[in-house]
PDB file of N, CA and C in Angstrom:
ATOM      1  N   UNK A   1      -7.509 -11.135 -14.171  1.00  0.00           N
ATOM      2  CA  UNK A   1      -6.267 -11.616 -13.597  1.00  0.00           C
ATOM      3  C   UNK A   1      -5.474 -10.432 -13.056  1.00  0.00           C
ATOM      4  N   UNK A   2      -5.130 -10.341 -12.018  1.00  0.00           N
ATOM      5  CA  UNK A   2      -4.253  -9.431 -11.265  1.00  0.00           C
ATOM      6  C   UNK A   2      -2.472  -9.637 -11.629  1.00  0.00           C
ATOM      7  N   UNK A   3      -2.169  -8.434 -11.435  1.00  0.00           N
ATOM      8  CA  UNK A   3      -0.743  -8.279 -11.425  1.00  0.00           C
ATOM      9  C   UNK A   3      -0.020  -8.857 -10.831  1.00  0.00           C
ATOM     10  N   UNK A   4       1.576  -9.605 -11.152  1.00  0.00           N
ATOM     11  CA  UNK A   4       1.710 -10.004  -9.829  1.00  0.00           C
ATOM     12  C   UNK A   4       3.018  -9.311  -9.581  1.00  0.00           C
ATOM     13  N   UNK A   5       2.857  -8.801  -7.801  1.00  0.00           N
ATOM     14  CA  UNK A   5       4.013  -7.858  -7.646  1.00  0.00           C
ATOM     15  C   UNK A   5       5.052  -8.759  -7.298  1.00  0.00           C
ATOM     16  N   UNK A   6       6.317  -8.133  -7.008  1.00  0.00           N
ATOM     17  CA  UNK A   6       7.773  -8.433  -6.282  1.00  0.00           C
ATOM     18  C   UNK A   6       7.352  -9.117  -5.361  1.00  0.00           C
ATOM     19  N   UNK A   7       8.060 -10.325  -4.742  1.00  0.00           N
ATOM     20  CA  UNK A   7       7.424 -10.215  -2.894  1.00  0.00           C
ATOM     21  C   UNK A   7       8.894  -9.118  -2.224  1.00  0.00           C
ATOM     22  N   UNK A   8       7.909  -8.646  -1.628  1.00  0.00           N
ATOM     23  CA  UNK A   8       8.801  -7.752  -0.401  1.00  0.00           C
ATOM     24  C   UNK A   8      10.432  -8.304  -0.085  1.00  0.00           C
ATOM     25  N   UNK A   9      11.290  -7.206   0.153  1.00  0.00           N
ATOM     26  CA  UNK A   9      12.909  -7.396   0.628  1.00  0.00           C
ATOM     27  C   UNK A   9      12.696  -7.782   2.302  1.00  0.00           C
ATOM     28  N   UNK A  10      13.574  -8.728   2.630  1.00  0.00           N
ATOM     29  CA  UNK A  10      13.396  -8.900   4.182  1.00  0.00           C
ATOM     30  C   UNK A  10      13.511  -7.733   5.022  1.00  0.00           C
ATOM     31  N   UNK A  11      14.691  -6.573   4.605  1.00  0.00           N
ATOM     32  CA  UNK A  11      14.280  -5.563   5.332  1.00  0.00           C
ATOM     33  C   UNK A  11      12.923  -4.490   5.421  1.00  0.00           C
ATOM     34  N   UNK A  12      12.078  -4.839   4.607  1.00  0.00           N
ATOM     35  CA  UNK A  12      10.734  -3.987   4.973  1.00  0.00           C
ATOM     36  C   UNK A  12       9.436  -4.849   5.616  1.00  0.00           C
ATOM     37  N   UNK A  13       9.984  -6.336   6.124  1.00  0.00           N
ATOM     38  CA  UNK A  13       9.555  -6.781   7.435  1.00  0.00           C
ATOM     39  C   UNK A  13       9.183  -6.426   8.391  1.00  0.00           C
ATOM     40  N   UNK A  14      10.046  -5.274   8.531  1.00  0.00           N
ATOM     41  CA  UNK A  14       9.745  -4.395  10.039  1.00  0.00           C
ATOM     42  C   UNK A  14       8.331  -4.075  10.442  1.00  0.00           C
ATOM     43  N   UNK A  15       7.633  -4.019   9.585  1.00  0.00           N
ATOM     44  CA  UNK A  15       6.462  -2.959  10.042  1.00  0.00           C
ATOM     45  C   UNK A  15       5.313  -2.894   8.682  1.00  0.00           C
ATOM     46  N   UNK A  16       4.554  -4.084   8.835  1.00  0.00           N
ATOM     47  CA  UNK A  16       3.350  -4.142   7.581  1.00  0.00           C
ATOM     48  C   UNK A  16       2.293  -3.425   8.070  1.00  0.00           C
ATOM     49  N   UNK A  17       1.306  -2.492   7.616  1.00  0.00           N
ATOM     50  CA  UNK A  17       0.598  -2.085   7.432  1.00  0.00           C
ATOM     51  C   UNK A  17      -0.846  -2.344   7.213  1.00  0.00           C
ATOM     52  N   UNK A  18      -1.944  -2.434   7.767  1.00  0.00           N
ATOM     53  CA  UNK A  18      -3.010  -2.677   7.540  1.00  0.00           C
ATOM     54  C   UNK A  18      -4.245  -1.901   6.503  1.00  0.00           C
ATOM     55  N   UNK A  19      -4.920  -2.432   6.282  1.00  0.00           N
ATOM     56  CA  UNK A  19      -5.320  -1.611   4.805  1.00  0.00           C
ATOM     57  C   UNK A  19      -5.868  -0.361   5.830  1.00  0.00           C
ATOM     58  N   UNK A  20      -6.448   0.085   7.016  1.00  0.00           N
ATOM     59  CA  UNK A  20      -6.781   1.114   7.495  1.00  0.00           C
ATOM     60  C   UNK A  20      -5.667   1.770   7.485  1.00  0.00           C
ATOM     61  N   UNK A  21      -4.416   1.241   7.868  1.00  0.00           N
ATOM     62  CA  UNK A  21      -3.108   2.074   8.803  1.00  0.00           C
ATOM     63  C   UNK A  21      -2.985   2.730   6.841  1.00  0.00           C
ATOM     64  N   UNK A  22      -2.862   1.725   6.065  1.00  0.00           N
ATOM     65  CA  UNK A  22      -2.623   2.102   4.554  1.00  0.00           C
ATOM     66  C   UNK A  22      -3.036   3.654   4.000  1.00  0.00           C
ATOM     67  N   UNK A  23      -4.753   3.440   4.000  1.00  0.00           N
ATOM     68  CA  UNK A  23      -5.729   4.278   3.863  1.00  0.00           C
ATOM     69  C   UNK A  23      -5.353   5.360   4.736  1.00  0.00           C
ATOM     70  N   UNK A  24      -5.041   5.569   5.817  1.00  0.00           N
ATOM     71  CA  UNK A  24      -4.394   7.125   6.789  1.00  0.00           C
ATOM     72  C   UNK A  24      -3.069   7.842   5.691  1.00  0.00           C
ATOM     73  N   UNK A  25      -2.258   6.521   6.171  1.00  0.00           N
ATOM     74  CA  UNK A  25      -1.305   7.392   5.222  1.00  0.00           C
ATOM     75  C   UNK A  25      -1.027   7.438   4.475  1.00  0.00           C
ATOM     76  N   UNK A  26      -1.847   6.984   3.165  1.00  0.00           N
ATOM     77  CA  UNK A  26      -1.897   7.869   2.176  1.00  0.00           C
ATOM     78  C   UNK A  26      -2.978   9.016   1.646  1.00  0.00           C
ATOM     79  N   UNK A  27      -3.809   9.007   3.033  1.00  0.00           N
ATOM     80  CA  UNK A  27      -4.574  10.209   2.709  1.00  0.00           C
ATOM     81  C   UNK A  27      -6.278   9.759   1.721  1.00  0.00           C
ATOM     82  N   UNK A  28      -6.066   8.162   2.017  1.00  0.00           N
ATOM     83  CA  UNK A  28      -8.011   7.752   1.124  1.00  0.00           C
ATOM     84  C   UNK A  28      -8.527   7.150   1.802  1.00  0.00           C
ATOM     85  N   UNK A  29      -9.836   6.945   1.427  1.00  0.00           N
ATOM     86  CA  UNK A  29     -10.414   5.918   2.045  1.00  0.00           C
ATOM     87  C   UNK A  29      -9.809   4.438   2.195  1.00  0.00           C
ATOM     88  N   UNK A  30      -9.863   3.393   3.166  1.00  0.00           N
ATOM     89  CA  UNK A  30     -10.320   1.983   3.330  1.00  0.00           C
ATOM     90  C   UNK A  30     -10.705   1.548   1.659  1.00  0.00           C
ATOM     91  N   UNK A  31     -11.649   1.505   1.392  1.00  0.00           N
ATOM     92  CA  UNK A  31     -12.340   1.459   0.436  1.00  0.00           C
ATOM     93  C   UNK A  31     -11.159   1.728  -1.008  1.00  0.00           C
ATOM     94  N   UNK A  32     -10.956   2.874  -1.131  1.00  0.00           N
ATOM     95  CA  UNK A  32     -10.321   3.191  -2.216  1.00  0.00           C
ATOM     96  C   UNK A  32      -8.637   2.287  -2.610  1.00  0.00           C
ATOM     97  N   UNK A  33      -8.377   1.763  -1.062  1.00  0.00           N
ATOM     98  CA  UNK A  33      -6.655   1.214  -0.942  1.00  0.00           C
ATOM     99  C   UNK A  33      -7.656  -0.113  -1.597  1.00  0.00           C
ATOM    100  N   UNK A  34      -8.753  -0.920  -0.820  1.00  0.00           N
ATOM    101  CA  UNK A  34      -8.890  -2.047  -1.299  1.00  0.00           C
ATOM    102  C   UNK A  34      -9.614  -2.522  -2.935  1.00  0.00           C
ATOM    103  N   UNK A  35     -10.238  -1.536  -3.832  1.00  0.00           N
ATOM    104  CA  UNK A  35      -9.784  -1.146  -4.926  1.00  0.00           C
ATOM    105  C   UNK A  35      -8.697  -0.895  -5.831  1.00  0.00           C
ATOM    106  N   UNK A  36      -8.067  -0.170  -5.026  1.00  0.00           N
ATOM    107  CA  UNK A  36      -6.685  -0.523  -5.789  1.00  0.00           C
ATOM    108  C   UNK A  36      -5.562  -1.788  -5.580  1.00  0.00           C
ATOM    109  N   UNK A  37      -6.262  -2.315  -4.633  1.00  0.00           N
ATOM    110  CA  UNK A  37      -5.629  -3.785  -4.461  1.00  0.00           C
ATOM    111  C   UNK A  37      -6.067  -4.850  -5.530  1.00  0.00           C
ATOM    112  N   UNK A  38      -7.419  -4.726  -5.558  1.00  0.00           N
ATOM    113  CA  UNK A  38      -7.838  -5.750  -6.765  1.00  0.00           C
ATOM    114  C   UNK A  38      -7.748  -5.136  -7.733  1.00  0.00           C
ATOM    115  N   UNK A  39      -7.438  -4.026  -8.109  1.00  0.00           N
ATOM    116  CA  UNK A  39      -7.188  -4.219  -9.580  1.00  0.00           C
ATOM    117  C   UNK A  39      -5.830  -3.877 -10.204  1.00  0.00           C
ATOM    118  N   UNK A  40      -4.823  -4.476  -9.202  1.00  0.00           N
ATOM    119  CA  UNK A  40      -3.398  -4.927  -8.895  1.00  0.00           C
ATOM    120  C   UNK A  40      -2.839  -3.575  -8.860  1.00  0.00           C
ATOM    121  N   UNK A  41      -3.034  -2.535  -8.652  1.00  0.00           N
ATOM    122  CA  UNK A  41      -2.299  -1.113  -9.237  1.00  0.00           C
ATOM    123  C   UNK A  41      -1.734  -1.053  -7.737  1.00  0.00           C
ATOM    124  N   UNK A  42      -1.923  -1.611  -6.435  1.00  0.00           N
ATOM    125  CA  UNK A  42      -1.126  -1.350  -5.226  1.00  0.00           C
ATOM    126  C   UNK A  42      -0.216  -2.899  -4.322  1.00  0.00           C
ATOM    127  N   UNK A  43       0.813  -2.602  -4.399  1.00  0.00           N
ATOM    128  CA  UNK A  43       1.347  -3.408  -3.661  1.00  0.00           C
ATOM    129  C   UNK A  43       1.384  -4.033  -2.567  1.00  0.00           C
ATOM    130  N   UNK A  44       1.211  -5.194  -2.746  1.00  0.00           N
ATOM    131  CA  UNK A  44       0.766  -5.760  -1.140  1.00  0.00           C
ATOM    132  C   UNK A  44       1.087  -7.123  -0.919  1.00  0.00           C
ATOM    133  N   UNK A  45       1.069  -7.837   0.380  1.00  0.00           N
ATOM    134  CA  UNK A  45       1.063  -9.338   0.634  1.00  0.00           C
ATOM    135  C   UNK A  45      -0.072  -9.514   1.285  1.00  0.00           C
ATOM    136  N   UNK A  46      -0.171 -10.661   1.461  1.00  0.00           N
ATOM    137  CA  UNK A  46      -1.396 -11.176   1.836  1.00  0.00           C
ATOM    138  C   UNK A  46      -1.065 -12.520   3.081  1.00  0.00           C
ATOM    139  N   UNK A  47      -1.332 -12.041   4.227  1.00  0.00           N
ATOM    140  CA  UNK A  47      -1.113 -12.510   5.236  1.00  0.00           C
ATOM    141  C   UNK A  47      -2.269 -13.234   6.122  1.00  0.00           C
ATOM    142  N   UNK A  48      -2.286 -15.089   5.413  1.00  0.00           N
ATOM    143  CA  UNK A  48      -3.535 -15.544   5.312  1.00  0.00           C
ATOM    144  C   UNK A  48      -4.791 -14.812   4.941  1.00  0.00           C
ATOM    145  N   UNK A  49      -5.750 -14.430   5.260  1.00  0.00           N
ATOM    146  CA  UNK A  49      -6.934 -13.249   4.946  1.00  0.00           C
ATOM    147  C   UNK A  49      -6.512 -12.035   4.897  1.00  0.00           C
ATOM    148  N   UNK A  50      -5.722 -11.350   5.600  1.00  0.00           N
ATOM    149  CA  UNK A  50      -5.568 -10.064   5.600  1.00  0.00           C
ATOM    150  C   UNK A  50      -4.576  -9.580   4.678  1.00  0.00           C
ATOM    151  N   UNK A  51      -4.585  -8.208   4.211  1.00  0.00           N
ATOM    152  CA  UNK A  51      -4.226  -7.627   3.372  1.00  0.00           C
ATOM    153  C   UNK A  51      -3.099  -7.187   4.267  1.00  0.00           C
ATOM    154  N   UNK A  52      -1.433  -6.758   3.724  1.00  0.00           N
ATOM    155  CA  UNK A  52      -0.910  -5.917   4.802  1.00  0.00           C
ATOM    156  C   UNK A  52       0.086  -5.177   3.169  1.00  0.00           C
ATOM    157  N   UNK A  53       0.563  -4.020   3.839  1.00  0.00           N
ATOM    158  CA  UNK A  53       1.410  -2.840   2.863  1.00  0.00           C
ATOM    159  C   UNK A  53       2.585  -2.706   3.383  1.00  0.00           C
ATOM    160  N   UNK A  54       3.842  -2.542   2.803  1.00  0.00           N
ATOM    161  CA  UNK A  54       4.858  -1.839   3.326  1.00  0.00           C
ATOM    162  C   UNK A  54       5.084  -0.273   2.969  1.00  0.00           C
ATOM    163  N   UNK A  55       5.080   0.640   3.732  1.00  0.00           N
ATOM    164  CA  UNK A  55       5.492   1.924   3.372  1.00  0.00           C
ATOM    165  C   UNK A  55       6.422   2.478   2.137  1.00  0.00           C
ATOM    166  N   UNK A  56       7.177   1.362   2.126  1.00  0.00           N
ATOM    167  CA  UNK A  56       7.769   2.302   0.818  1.00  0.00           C
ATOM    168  C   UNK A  56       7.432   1.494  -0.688  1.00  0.00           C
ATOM    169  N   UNK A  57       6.611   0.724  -0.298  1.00  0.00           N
ATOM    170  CA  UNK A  57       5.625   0.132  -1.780  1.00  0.00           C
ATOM    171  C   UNK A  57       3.834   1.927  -1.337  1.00  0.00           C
ATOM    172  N   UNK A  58       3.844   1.833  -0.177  1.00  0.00           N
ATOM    173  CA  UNK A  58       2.686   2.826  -0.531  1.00  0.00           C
ATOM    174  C   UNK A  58       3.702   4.030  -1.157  1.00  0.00           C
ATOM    175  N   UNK A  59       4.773   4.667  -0.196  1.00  0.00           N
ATOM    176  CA  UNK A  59       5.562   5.792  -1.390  1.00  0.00           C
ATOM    177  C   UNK A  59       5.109   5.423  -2.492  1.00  0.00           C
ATOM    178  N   UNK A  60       5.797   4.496  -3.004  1.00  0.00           N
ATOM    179  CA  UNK A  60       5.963   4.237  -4.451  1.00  0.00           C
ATOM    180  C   UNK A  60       4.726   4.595  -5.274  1.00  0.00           C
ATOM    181  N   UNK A  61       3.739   3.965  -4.311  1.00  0.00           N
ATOM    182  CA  UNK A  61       2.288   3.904  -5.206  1.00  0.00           C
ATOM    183  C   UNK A  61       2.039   5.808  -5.425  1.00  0.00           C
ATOM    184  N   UNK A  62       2.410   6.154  -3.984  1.00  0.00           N
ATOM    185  CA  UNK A  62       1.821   7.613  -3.869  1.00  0.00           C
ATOM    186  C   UNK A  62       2.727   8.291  -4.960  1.00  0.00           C
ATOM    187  N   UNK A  63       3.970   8.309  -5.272  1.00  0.00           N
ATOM    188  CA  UNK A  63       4.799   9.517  -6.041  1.00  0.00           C
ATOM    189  C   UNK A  63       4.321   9.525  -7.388  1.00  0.00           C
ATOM    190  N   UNK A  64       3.860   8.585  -8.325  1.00  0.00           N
ATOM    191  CA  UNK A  64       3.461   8.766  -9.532  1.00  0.00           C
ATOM    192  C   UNK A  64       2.028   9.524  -9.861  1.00  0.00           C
ATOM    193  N   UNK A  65       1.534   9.857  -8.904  1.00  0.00           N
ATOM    194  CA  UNK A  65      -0.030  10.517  -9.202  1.00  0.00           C
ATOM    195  C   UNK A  65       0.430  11.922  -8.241  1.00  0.00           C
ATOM    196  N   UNK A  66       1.441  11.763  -7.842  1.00  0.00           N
ATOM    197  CA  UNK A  66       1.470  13.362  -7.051  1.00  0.00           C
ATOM    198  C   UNK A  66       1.073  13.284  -5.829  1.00  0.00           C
ATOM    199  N   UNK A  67       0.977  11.661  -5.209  1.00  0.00           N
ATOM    200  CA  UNK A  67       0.424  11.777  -4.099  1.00  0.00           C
ATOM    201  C   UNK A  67       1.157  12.360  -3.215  1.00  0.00           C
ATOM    202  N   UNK A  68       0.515  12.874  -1.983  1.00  0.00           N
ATOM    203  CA  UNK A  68       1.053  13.004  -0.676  1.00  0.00           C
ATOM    204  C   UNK A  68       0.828  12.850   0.476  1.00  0.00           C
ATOM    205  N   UNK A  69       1.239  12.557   1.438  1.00  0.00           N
ATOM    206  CA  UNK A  69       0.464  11.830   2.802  1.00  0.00           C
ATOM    207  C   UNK A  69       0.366  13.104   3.553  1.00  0.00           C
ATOM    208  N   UNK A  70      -0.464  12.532   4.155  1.00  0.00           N
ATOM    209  CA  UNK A  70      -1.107  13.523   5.352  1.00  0.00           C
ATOM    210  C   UNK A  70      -0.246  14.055   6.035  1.00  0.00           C
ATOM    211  N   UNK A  71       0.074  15.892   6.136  1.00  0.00           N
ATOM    212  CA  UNK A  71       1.329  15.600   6.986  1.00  0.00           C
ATOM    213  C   UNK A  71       2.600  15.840   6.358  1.00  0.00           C
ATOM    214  N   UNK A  72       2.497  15.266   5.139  1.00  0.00           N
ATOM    215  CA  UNK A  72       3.752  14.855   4.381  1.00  0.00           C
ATOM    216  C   UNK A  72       4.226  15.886   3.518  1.00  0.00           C
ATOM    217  N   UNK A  73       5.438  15.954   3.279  1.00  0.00           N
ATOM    218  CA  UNK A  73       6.241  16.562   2.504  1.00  0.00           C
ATOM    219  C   UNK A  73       5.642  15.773   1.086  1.00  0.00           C
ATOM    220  N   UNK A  74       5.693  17.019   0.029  1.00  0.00           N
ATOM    221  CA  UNK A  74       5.323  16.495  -1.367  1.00  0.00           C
ATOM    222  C   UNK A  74       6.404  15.683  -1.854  1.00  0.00           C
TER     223      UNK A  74
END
């Protein structure tokens, strides 16, 4: 059984994310974002079939392991 997250604030509507666009910026594989989707540790909606992210649920995911995006300020 998976986690179940928040649903998203209307203001981070703006601009969902695809598990590739995901996987860039945070610096992993495709593969590794949709792993951490099923085994609820990343935040997401689900937009009929597709998976989509908001940026500051990936922050979120990224600051507790030290992540940092490509590019990105630590």
């Amino acid at each position: 059984m998976h986690k179940k997250h928040p649903k998203f604030h209307k203001s981070h509507d703006r601009h969902l994310m695809s598990v590739e666009e995901a996987a860039e910026y945070l610096g992993i594989s495709s593969r590794s974002v949709r792993r951490h989707v099923d085994n609820g540790d990343l935040e997401h909606r689900r937009v009929g079939w597709l998976i989509k992210f908001d940026t500051t649920a990936l922050d979120a995911f990224a600051a507790p392991i030290g992540g940092r995006r490509k590019g990105g300020k630590p």
